[in-house]
N, C-alpha and C. Protein backbone atom coordinates (compact mmCIF):
# COMPACT_ATOMS: atom_id res chain seq x y z
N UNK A 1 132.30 343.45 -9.53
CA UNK A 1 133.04 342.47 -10.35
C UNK A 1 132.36 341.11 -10.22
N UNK A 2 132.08 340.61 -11.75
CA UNK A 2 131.22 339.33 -11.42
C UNK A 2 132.20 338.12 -12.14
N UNK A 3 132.36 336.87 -10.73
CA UNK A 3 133.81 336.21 -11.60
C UNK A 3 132.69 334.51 -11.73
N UNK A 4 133.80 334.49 -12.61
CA UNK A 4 132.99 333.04 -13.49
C UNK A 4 134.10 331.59 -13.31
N UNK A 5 133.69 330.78 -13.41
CA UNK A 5 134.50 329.32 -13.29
C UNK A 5 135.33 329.36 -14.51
N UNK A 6 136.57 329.32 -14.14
CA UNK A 6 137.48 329.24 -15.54
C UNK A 6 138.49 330.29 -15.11
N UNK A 7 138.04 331.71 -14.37
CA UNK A 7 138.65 332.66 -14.21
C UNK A 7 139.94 332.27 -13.13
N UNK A 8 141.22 333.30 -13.35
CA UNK A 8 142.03 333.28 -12.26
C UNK A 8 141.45 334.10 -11.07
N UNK A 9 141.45 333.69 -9.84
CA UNK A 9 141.54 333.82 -9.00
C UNK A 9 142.05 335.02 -8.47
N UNK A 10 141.24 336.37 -7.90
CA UNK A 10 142.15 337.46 -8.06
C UNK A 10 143.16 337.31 -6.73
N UNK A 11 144.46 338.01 -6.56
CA UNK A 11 145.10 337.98 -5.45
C UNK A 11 144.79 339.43 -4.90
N UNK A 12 145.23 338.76 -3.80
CA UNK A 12 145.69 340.24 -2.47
C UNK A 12 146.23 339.61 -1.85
N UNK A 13 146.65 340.98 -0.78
CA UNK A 13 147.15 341.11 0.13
C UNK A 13 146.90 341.27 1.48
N UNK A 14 145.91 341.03 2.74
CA UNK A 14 145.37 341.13 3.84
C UNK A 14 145.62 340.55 5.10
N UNK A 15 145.72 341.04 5.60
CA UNK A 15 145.56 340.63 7.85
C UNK A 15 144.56 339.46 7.77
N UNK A 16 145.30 338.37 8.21
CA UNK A 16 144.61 337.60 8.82
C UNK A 16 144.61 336.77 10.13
N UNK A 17 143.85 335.49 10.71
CA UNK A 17 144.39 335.70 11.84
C UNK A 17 145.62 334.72 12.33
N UNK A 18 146.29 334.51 10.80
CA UNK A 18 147.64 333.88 11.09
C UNK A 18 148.32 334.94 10.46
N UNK A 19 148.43 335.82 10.59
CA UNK A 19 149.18 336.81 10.24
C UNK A 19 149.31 337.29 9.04
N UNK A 20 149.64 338.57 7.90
CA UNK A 20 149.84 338.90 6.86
C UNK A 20 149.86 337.90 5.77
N UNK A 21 148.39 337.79 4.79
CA UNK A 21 148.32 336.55 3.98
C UNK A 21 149.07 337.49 2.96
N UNK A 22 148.89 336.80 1.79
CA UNK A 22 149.37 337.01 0.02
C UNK A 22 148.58 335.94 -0.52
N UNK A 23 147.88 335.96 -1.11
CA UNK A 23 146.86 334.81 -0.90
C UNK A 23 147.77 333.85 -2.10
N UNK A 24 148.08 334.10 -3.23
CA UNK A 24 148.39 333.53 -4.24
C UNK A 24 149.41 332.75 -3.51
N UNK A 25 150.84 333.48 -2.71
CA UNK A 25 151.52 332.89 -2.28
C UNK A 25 151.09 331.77 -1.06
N UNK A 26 150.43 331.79 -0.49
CA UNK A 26 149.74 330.90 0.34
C UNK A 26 149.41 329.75 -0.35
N UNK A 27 148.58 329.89 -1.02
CA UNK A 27 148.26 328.85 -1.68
C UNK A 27 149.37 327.80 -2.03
N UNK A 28 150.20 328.22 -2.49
CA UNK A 28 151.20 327.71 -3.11
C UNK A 28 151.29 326.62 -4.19
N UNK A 29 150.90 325.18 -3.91
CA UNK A 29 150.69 323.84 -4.72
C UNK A 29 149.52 323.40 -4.53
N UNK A 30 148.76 324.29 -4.01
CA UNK A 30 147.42 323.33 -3.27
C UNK A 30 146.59 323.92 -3.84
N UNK A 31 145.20 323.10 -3.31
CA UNK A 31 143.89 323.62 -3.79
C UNK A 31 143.69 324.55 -2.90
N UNK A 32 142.25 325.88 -3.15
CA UNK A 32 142.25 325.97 -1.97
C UNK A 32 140.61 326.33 -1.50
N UNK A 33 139.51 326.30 -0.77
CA UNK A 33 138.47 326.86 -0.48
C UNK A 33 138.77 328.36 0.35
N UNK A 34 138.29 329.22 -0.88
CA UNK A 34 137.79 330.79 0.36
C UNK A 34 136.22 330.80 0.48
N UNK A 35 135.64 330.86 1.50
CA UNK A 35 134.38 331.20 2.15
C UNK A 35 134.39 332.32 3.06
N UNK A 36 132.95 332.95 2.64
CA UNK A 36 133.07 334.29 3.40
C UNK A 36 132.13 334.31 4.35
N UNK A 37 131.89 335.06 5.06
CA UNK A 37 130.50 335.17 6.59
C UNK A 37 130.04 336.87 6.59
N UNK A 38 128.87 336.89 6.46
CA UNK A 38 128.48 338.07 6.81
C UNK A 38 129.03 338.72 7.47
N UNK A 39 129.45 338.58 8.83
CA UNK A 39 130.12 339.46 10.23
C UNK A 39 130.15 338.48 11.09
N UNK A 40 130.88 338.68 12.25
CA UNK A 40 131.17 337.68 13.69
C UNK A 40 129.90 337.03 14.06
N UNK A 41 130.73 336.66 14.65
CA UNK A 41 129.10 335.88 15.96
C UNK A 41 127.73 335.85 15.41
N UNK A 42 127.81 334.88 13.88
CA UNK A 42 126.42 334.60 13.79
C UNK A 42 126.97 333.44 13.52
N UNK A 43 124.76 333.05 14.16
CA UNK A 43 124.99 331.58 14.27
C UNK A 43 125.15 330.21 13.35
N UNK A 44 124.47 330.81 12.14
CA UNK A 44 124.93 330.02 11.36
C UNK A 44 126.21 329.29 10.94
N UNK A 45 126.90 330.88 10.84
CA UNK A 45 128.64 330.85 10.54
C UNK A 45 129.78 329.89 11.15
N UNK A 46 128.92 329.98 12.79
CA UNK A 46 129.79 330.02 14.31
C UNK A 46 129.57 327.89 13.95
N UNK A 47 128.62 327.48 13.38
CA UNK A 47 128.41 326.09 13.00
C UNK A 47 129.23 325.52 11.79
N UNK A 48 129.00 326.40 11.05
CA UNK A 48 130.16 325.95 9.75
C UNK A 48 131.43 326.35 10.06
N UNK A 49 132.45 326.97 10.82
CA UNK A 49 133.42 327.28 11.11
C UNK A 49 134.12 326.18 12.01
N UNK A 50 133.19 325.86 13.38
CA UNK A 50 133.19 324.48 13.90
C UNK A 50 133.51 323.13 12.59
N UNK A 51 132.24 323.18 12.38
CA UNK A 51 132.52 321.59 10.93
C UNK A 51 133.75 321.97 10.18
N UNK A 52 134.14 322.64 9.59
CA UNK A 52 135.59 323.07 8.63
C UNK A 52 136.86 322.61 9.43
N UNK A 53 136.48 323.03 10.62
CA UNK A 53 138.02 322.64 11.62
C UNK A 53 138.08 321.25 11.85
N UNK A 54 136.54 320.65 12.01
CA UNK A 54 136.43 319.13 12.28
C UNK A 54 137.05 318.72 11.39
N UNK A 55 137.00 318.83 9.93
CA UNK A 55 137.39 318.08 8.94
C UNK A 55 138.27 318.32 8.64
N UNK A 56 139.35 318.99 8.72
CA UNK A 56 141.31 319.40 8.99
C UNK A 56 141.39 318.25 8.17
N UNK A 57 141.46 317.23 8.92
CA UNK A 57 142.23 315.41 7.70
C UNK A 57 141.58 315.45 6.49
N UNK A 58 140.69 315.50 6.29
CA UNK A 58 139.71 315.56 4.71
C UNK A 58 140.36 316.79 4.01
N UNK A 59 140.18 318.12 4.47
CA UNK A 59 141.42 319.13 3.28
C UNK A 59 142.35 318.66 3.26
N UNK A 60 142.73 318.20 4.08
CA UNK A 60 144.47 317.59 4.16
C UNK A 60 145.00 316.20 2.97
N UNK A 61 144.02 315.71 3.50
CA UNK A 61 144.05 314.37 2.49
C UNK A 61 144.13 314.80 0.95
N UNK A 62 143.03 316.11 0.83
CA UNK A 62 143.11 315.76 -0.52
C UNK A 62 143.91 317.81 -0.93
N UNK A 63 145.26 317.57 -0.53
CA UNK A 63 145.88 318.87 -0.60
C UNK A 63 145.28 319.73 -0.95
N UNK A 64 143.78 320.75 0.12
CA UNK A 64 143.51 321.37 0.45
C UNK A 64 143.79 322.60 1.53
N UNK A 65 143.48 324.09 1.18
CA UNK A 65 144.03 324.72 2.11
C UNK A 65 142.53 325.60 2.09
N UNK A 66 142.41 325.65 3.33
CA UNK A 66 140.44 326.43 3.40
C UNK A 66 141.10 327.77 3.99
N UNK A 67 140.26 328.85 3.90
CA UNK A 67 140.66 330.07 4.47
C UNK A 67 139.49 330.66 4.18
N UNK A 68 138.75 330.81 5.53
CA UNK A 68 137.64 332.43 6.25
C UNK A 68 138.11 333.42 5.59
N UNK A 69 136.61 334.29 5.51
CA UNK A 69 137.11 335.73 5.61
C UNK A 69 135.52 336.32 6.23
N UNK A 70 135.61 337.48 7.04
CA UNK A 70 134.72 338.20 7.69
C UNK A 70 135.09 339.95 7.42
N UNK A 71 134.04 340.62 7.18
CA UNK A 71 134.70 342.19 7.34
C UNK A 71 134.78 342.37 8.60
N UNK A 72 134.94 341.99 9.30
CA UNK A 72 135.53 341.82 10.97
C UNK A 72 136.81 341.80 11.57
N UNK A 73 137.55 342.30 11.90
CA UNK A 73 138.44 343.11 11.95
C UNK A 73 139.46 341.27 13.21
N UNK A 74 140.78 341.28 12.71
CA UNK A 74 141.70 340.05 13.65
C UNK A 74 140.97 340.01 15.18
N UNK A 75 140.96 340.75 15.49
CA UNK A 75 140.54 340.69 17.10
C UNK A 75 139.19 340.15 17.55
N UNK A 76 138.27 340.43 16.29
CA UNK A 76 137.06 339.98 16.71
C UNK A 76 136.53 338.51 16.34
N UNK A 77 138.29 338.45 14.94
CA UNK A 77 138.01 337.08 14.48
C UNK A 77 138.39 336.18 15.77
N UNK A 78 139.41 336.40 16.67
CA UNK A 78 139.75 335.57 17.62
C UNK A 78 139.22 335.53 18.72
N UNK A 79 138.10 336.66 19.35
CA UNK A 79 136.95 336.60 19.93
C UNK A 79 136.17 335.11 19.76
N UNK A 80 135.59 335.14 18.28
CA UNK A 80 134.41 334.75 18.07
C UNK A 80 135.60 333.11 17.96
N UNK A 81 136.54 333.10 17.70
CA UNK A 81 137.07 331.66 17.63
C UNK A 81 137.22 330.86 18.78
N UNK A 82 136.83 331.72 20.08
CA UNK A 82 136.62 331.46 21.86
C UNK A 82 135.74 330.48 21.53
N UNK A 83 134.31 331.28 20.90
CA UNK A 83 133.03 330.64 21.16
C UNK A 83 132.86 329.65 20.12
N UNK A 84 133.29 329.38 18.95
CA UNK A 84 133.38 328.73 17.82
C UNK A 84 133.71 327.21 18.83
N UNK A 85 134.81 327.25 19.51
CA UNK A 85 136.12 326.34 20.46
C UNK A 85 134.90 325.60 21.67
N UNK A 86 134.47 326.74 22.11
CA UNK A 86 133.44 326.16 23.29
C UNK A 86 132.03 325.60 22.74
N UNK A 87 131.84 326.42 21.55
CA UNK A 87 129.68 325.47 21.28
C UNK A 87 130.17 324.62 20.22
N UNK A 88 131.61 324.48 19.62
CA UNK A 88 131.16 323.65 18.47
C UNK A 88 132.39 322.19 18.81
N UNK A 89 133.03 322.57 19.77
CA UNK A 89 134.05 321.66 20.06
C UNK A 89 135.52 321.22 19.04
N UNK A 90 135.85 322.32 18.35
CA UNK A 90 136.64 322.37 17.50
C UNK A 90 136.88 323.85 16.59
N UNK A 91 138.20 324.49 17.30
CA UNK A 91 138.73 326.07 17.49
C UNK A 91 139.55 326.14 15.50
N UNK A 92 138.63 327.06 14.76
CA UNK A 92 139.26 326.79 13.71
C UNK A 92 141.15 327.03 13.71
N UNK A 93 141.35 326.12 12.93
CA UNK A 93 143.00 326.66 12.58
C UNK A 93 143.52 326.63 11.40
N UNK A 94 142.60 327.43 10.48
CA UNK A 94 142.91 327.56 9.41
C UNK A 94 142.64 329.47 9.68
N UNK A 95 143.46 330.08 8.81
CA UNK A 95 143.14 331.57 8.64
C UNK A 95 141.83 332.04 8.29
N UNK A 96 141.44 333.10 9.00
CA UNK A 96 140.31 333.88 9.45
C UNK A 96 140.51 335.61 8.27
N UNK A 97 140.62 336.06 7.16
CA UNK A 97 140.97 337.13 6.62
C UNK A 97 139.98 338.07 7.38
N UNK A 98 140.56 339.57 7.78
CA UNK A 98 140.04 340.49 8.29
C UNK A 98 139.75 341.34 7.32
N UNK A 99 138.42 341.57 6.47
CA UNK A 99 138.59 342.29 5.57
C UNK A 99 137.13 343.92 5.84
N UNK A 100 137.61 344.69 6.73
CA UNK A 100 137.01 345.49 7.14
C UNK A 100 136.98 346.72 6.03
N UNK A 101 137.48 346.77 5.40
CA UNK A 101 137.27 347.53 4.27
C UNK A 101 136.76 347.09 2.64
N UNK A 102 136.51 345.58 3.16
CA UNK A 102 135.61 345.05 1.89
C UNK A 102 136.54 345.08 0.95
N UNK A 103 137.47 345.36 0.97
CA UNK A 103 138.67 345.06 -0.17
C UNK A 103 138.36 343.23 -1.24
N UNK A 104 138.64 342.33 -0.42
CA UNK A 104 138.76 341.08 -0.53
C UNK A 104 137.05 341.06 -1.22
N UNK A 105 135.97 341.29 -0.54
CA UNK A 105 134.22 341.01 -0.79
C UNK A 105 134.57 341.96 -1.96
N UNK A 106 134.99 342.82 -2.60
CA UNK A 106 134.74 343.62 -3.69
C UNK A 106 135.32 342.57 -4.61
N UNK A 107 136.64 341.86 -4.49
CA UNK A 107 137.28 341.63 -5.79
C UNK A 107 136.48 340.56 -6.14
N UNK A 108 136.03 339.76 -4.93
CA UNK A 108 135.58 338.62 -5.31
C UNK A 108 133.81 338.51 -5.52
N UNK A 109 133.18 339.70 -5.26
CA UNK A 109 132.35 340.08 -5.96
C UNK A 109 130.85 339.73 -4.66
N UNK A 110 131.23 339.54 -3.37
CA UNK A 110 130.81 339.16 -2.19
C UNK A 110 129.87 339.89 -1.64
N UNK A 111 129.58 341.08 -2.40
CA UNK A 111 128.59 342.11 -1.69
C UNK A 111 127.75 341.97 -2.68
N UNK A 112 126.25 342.09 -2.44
CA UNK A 112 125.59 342.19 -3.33
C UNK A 112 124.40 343.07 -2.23
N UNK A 113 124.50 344.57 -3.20
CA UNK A 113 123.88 345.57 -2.33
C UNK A 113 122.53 345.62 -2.11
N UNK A 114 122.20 344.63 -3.00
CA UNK A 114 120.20 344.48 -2.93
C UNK A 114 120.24 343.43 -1.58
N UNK A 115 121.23 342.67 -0.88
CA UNK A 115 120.90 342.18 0.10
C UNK A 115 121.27 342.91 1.13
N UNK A 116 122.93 343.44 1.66
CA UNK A 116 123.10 344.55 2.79
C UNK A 116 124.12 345.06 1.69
N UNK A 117 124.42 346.02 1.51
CA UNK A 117 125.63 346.74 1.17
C UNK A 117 126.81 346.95 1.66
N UNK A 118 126.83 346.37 3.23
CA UNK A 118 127.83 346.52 4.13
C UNK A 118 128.53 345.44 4.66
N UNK A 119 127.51 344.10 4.00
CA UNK A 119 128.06 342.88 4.22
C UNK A 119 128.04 341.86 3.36
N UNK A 120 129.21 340.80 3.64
CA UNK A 120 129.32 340.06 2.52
C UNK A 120 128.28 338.80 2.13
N UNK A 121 128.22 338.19 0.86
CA UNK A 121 126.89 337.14 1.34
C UNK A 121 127.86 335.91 1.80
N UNK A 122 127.20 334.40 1.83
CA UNK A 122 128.06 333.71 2.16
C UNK A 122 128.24 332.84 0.95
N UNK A 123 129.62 332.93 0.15
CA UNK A 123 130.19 332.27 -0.96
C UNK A 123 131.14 331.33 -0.47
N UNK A 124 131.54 330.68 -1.54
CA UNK A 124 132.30 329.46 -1.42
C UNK A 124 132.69 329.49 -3.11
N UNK A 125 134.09 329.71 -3.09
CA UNK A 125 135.10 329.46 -3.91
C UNK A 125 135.76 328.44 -3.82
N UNK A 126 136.34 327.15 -4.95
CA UNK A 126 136.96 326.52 -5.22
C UNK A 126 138.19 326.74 -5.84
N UNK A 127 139.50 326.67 -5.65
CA UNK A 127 140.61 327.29 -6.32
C UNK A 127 141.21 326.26 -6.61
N UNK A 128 141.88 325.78 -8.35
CA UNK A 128 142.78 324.82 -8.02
C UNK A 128 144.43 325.32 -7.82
N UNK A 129 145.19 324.23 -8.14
CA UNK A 129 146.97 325.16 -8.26
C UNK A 129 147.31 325.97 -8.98
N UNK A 130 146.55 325.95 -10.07
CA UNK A 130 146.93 326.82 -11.05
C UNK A 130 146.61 328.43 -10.71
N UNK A 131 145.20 328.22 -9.67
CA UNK A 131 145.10 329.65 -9.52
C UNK A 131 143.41 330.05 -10.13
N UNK A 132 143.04 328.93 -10.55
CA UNK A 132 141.64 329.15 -11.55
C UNK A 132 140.12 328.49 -10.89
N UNK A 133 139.63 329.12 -10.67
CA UNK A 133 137.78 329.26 -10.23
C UNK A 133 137.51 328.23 -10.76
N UNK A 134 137.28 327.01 -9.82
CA UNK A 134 136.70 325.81 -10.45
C UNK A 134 135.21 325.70 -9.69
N UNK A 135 134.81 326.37 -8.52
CA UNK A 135 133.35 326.01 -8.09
C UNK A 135 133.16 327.20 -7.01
N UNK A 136 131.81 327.70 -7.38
CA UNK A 136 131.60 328.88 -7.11
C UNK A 136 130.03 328.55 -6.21
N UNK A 137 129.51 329.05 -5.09
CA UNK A 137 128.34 328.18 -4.64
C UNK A 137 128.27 329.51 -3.61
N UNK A 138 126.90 330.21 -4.03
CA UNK A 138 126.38 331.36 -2.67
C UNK A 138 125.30 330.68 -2.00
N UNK A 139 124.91 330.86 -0.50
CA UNK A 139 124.11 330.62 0.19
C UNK A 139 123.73 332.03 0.73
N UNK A 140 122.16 331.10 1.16
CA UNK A 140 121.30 332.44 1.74
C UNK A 140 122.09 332.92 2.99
N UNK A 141 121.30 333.59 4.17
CA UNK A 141 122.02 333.81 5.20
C UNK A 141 120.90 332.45 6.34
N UNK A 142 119.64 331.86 5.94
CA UNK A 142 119.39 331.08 6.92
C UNK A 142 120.13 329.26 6.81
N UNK A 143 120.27 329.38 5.36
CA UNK A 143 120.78 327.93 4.85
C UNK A 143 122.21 327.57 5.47
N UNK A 144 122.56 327.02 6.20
CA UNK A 144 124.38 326.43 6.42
C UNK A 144 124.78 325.77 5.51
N UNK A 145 125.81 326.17 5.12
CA UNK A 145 126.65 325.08 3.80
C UNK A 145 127.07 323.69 4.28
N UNK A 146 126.50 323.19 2.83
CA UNK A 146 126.79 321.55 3.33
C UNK A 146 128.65 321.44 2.90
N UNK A 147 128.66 320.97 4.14
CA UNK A 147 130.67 320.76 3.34
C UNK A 147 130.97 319.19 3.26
N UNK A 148 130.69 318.40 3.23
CA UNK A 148 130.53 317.35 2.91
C UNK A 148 130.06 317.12 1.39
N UNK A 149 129.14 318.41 0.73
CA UNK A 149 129.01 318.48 -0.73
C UNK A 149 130.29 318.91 -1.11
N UNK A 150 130.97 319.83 -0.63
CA UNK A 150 132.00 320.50 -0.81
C UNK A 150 133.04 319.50 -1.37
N UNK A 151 133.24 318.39 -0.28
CA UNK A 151 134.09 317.81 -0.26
C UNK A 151 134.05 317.10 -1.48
N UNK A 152 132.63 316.25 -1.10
CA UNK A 152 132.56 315.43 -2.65
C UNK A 152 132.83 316.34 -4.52
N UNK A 153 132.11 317.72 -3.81
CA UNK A 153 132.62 318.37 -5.24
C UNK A 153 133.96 318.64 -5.82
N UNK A 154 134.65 318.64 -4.58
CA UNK A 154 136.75 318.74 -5.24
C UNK A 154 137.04 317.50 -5.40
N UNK A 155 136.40 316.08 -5.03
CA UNK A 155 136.89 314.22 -5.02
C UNK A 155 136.73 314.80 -6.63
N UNK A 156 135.44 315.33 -7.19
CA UNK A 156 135.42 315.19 -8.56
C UNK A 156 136.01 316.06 -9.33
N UNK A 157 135.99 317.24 -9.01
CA UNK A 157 137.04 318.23 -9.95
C UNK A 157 138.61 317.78 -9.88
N UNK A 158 139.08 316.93 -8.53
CA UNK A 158 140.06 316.61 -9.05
C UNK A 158 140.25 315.23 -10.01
N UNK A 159 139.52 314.45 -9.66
CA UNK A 159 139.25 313.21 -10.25
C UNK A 159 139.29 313.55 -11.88
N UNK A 160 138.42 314.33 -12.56
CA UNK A 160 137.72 315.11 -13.73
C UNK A 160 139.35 315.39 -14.02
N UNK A 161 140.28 316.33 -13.30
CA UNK A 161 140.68 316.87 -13.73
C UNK A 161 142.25 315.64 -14.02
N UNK A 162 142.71 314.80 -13.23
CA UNK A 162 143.46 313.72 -13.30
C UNK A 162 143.08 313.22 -14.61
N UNK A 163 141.74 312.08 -14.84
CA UNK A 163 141.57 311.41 -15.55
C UNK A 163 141.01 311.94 -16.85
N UNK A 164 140.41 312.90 -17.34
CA UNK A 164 139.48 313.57 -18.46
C UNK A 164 138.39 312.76 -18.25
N UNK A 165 137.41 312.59 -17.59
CA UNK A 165 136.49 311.70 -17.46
C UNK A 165 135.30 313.09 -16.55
N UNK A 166 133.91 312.73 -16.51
CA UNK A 166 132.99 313.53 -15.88
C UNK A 166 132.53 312.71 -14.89
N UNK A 167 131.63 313.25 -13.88
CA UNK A 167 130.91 312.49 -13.05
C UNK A 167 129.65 312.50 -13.23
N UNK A 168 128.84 311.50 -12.90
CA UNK A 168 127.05 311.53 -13.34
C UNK A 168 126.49 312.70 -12.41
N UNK A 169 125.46 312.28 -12.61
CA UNK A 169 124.23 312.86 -11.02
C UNK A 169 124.92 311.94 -9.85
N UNK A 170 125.05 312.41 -8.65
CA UNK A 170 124.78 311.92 -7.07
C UNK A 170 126.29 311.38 -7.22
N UNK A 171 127.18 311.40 -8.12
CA UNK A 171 128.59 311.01 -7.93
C UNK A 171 129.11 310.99 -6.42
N UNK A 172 129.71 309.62 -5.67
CA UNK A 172 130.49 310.00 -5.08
C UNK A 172 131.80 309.00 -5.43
N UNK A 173 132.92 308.88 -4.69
CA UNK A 173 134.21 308.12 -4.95
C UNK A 173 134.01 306.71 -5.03
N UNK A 174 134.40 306.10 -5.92
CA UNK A 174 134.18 304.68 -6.35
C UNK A 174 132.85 304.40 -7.03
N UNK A 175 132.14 305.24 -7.58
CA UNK A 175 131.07 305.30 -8.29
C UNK A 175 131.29 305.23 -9.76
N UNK A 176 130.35 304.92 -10.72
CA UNK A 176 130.98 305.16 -12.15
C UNK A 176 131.09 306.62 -12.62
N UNK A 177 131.72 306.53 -13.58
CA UNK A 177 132.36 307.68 -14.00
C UNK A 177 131.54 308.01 -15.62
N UNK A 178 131.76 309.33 -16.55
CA UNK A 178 131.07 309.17 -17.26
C UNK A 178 132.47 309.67 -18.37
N UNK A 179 132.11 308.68 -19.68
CA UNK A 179 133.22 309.02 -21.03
C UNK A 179 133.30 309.67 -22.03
N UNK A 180 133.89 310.83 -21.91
CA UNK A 180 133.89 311.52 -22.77
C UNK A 180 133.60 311.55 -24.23
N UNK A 181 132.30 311.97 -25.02
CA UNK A 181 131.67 311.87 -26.07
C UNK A 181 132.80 312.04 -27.39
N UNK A 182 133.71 312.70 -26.42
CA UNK A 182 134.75 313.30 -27.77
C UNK A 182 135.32 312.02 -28.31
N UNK A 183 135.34 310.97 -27.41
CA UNK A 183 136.63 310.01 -27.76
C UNK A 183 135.24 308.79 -28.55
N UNK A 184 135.62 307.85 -29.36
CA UNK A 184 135.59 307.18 -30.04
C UNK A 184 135.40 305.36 -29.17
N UNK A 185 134.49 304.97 -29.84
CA UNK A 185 134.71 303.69 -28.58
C UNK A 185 136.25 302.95 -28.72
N UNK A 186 136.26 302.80 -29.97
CA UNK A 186 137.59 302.35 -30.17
C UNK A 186 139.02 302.94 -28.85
N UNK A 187 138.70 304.45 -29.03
CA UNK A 187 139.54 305.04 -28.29
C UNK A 187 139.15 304.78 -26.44
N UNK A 188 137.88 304.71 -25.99
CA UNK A 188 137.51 304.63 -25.32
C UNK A 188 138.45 303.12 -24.52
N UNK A 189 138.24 302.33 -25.34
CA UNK A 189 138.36 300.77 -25.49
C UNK A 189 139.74 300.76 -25.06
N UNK A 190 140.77 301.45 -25.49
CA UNK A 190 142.19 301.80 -25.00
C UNK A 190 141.95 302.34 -23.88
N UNK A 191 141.89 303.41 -23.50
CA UNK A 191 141.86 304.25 -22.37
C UNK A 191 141.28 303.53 -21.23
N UNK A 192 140.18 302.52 -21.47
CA UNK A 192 139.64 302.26 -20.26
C UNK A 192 139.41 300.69 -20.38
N UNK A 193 140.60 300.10 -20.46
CA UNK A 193 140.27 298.18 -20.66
C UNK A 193 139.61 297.64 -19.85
N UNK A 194 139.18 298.23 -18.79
CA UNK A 194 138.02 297.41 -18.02
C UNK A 194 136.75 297.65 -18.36
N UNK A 195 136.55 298.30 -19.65
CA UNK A 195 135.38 297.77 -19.99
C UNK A 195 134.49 299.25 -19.58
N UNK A 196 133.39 299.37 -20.45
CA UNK A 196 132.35 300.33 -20.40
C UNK A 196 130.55 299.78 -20.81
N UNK A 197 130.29 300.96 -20.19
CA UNK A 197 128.39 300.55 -20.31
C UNK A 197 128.00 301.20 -21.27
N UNK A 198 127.54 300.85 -22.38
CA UNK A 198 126.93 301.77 -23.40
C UNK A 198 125.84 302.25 -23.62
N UNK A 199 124.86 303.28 -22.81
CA UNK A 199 123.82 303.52 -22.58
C UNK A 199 122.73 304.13 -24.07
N UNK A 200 123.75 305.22 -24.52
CA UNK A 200 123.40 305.40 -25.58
C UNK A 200 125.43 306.00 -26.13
N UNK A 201 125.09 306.87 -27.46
CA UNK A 201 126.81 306.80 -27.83
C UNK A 201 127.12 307.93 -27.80
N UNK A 202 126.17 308.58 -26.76
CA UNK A 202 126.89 310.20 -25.90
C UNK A 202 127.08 309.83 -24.47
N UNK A 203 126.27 308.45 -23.77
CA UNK A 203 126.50 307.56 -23.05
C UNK A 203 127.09 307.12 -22.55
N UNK A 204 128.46 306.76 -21.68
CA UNK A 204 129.25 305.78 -21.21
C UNK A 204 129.72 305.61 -20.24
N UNK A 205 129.59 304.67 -19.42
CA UNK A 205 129.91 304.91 -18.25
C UNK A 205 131.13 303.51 -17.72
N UNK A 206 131.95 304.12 -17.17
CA UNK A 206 133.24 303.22 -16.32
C UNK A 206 133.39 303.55 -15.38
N UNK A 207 133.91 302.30 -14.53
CA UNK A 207 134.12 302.10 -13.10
C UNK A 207 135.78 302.22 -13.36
N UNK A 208 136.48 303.17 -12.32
CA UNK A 208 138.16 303.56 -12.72
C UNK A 208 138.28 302.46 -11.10
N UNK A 209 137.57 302.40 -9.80
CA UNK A 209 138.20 301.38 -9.33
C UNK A 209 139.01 302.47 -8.25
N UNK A 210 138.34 303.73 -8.16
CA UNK A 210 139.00 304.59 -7.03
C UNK A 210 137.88 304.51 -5.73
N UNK A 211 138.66 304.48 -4.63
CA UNK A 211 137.56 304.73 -3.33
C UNK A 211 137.15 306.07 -2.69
C-alpha cells in the first residue's frame, strides 16, 4: 500500500508500550508524528528516540502527539528504553507500538522488500486532526532524522493551514510568508494591511508578525 499526502491516515489497533493504542482514538484533537525504526537497539534509532523525548515541550507547545513503532515486540521496547535513558539522557515517554507482525509497516506501507523484507524503513508521518497525511519523509538506515526540520515543517503546515498563506525556501517562524496567486492584490490588500512585497504577480511576500 502506497499512501500519499492528502490521504486519511489508516487506523488500528496495537500493543504499545503505554498500553492498548486505537490510534485514531489517541490522537484525538491533536496533531500527530508516527515514526518507525527498523528493530531495537540500533544506533541510529537509540539517538533519535533520545532527541524526541528531549523535545516533549516543542510537541507540546504546538499540540503534538509523537508515537514509535518497532516490529519489536513491548518488552524489548522497554529494554532498549533502559539504554535510550542511560546514553542519551532522556527515557522516551511517548508510546513505543509493538508491531511484530508488521501489521502497522504494511498499512502504512513501511516495508519495502528490495531493502529487508522483514523490516521496516525509517518513515516519518505527519498527521493533522482531521486524520489526513500532511508530511511524509523516509530515511536511509545510516542518515538520523533531523527533528528540528520536523518541527519547523508542522510551525508551517500549521501556520499554511491557519492563515491560507505558503512558506518560501528555508522558512522558519517570523519569516515572510508567501501570497497566494489565487487572490487579487486588491484582495491581498484586505487580507494583509501590513503591506506586501511584489516580486513579480505570482510573487508576494508578507510578514504576519508570528515568532
Amino acid at each position: 500500500m502506497s499512501l500519499q499526502i492528502g490521504q486519511t491516515a489508516p487506523d488500528f489497533e496495537q500493543e504499545s508500550t503505554h498500553g492498548n493504542i486505537r490510534f485514531h482514538a489517541w490522537l484525538g484533537e491533536s496533531w500527530g508524528v508516527l515514526f518507525s525504526h527498523p528493530r531495537n537497539f540500533t544506533p541510529v534509532c537509540t539517538t533519535e528516540l533520545g532527541e524526541v523525548a528531549r523535545l516533549g515541550p516543542e510537541w507540546d507547545k504546538r499540540n503534538v502527539k509523537v508515537i514509535g513503532l518497532s516490529v519489536d515486540p513491548v518488552e524489548s521496547h522497554r529494554k532498549w528504553e533502559e539504554d535510550i535513558a542511560e546514553t542519551q539522557g532522556h527515557s522516551p515517554d511517548f508510546p513505543m507500538i509493538a508491531d511484530p507482525d508488521a501489521k502497522v509497516a504494511a498499512l502504512y506501507g513501511m516495508i519495502h522488500p528490495e531493502s529487508d523484507p522483514n523490516l521496516t524503513v525509517r518513515a516519518v508521518f505527519v498527521i493533522d486532526p482531521a486524520r489526513k497525511i500532511r508530511l511524509i519523509l523516509t530515511y536511509p538506515p545510516s542518515t538520523g532524522r533531523n527533528f528540528q526540520e520536523i518541527l519547523r515543517a508542522i510551525d508551517s503546515l500549521q501556520l499554511t493551514a491557519s492563515r491560507g498563506v505558503s512558506t518560501p525556501v528555508n522558512w522558519n517562524p517570523g519569516g515572510e510568508v508567501v501570497i497566494s496567486p489565487k487572490l487579487s492584490d486588491e484582495e491581498a490588500a484586505r487580507l494583509f494591511p501590513q503591506g506586501f512585497r511584489k516580486l513579480k504577480p505570482y510573487l508576494r511576500l508578507t510578514s504576519l508578525g508570528q515568532s
